[in-house]
Protein backbone atom coordinates (compact mmCIF):
# COMPACT_ATOMS: atom_id res chain seq x y z
CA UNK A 1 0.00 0.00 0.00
CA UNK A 2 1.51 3.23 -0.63
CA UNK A 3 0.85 6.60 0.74
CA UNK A 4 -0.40 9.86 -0.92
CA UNK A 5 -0.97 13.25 -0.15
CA UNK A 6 -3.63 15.26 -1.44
CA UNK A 7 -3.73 19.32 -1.08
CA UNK A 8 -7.05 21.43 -0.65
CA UNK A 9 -7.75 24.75 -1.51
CA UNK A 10 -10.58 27.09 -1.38
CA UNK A 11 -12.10 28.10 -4.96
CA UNK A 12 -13.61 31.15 -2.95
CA UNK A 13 -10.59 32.50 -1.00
CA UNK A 14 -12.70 34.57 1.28
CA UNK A 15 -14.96 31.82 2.51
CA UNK A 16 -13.39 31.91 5.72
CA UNK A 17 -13.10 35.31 6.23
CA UNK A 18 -16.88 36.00 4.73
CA UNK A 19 -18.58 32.61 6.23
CA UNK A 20 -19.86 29.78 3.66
CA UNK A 21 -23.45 30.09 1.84
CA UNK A 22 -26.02 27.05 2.82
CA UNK A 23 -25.07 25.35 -0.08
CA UNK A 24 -20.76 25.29 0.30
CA UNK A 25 -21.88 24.65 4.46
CA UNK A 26 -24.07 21.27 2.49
CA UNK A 27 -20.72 20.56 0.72
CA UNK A 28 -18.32 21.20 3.93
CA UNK A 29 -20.52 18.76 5.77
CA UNK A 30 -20.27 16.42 2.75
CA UNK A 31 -16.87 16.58 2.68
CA UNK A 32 -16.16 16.30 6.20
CA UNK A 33 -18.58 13.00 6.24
CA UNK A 34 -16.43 11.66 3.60
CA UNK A 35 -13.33 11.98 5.18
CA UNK A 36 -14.86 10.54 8.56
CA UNK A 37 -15.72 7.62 6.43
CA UNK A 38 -12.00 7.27 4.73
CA UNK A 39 -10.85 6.84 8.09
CA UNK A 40 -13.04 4.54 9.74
CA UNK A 41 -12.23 2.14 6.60
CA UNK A 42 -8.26 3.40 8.06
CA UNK A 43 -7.66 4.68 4.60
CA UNK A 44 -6.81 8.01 6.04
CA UNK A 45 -3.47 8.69 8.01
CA UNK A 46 -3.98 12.32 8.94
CA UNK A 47 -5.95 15.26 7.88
CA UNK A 48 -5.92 18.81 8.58
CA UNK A 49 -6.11 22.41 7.69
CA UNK A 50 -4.23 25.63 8.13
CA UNK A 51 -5.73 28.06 10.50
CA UNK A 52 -4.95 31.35 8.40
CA UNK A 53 -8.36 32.66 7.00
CA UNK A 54 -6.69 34.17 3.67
CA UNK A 55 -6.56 32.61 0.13
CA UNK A 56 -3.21 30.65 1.51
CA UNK A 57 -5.25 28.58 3.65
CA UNK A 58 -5.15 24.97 2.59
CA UNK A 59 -5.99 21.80 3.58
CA UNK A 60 -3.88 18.34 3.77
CA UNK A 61 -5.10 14.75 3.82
CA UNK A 62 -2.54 12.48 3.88
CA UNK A 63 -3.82 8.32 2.86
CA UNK A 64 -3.20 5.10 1.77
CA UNK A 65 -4.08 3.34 -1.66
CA UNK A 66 -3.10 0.94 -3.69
CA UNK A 67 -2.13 2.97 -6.46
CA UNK A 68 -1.90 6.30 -7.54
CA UNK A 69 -4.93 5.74 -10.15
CA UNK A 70 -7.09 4.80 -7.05
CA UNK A 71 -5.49 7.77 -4.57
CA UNK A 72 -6.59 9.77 -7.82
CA UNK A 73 -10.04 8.22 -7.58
CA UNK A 74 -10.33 9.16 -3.73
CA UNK A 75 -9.02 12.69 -4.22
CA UNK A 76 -11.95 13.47 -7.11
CA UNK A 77 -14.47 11.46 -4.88
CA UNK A 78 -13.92 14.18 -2.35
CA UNK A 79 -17.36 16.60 -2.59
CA UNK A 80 -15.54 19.46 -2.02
CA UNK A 81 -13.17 19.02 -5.14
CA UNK A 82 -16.38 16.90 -6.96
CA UNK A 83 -18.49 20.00 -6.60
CA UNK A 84 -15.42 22.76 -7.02
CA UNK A 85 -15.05 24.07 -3.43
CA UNK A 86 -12.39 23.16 -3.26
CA UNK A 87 -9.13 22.17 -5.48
CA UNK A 88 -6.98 19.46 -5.25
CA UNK A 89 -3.63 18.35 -6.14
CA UNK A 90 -2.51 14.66 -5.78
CA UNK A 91 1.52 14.63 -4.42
CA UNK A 92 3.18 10.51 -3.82
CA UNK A 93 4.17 10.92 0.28
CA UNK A 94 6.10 9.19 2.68
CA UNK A 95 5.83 9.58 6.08
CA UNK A 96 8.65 9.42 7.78
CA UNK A 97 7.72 9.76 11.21
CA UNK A 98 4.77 9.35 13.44
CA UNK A 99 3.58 10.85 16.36
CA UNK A 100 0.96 9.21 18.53
C-alpha cells in the first residue's frame, strides 16, 4: 500500500473570512462526512487544515491506496473538489515519522 498526499484549496478565497453560503456549508458537511468515512475504513493517516483565514489557507489529507490511479479516484471522490469548493492536487508521500 503506498501513501499519498492530497492538497485542498478554497475556490472562494474569502470563505473563511466571509462565512460559507447554505449550499458550500451542504458541501463542507459532505466533505467532512467523507473523510470521517475514509478513516473509519483506516484509509486516512492524517488530515488537517491551516488556521490562516486568507486565500493561503489549505488543507492536507494524507492516505493510503493501492495505487496512484485509485489515490486519484479518492481525491476526485472528495465533494468538495467533486463539486469545485475546493481544489486538489494529488503529491506521492512518505511519512517518515509518526507521532501518537
Amino acid at each position: 500500500m503506498a501513501e499519498f498526499l492530497y492538497k485542498l484549496q478554497l475556490v472562494r478565497g474569502d470563505l473563511l473570512r466571509t462565512g460559507p453560503t447554505e449550499a458550500e456549508q451542504v458541501v463542507v458537511a459532505e466533505h467532512f462526512a467523507y473523510l470521517q468515512g475514509l478513516n473509519e475504513q483506516g484509509v486516512i493517516i492524517l488530515v488537517g487544515r491551516t488556521l490562516d483565514t486568507d486565500e493561503n489557507t489549505m488543507g492536507l489529507a494524507i492516505f493510503r491506496a493501492e495505487s496512484e490511479h485509485a489515490a486519484r479516484q479518492i481525491m476526485n471522490a472528495d465533494p468538495a473538489v467533486k463539486k469545485s469548493l475546493m481544489t486538489a492536487t494529488l503529491h506521492p508521500f512518505k511519512v517518515s515519522l509518526q507521532g501518537i
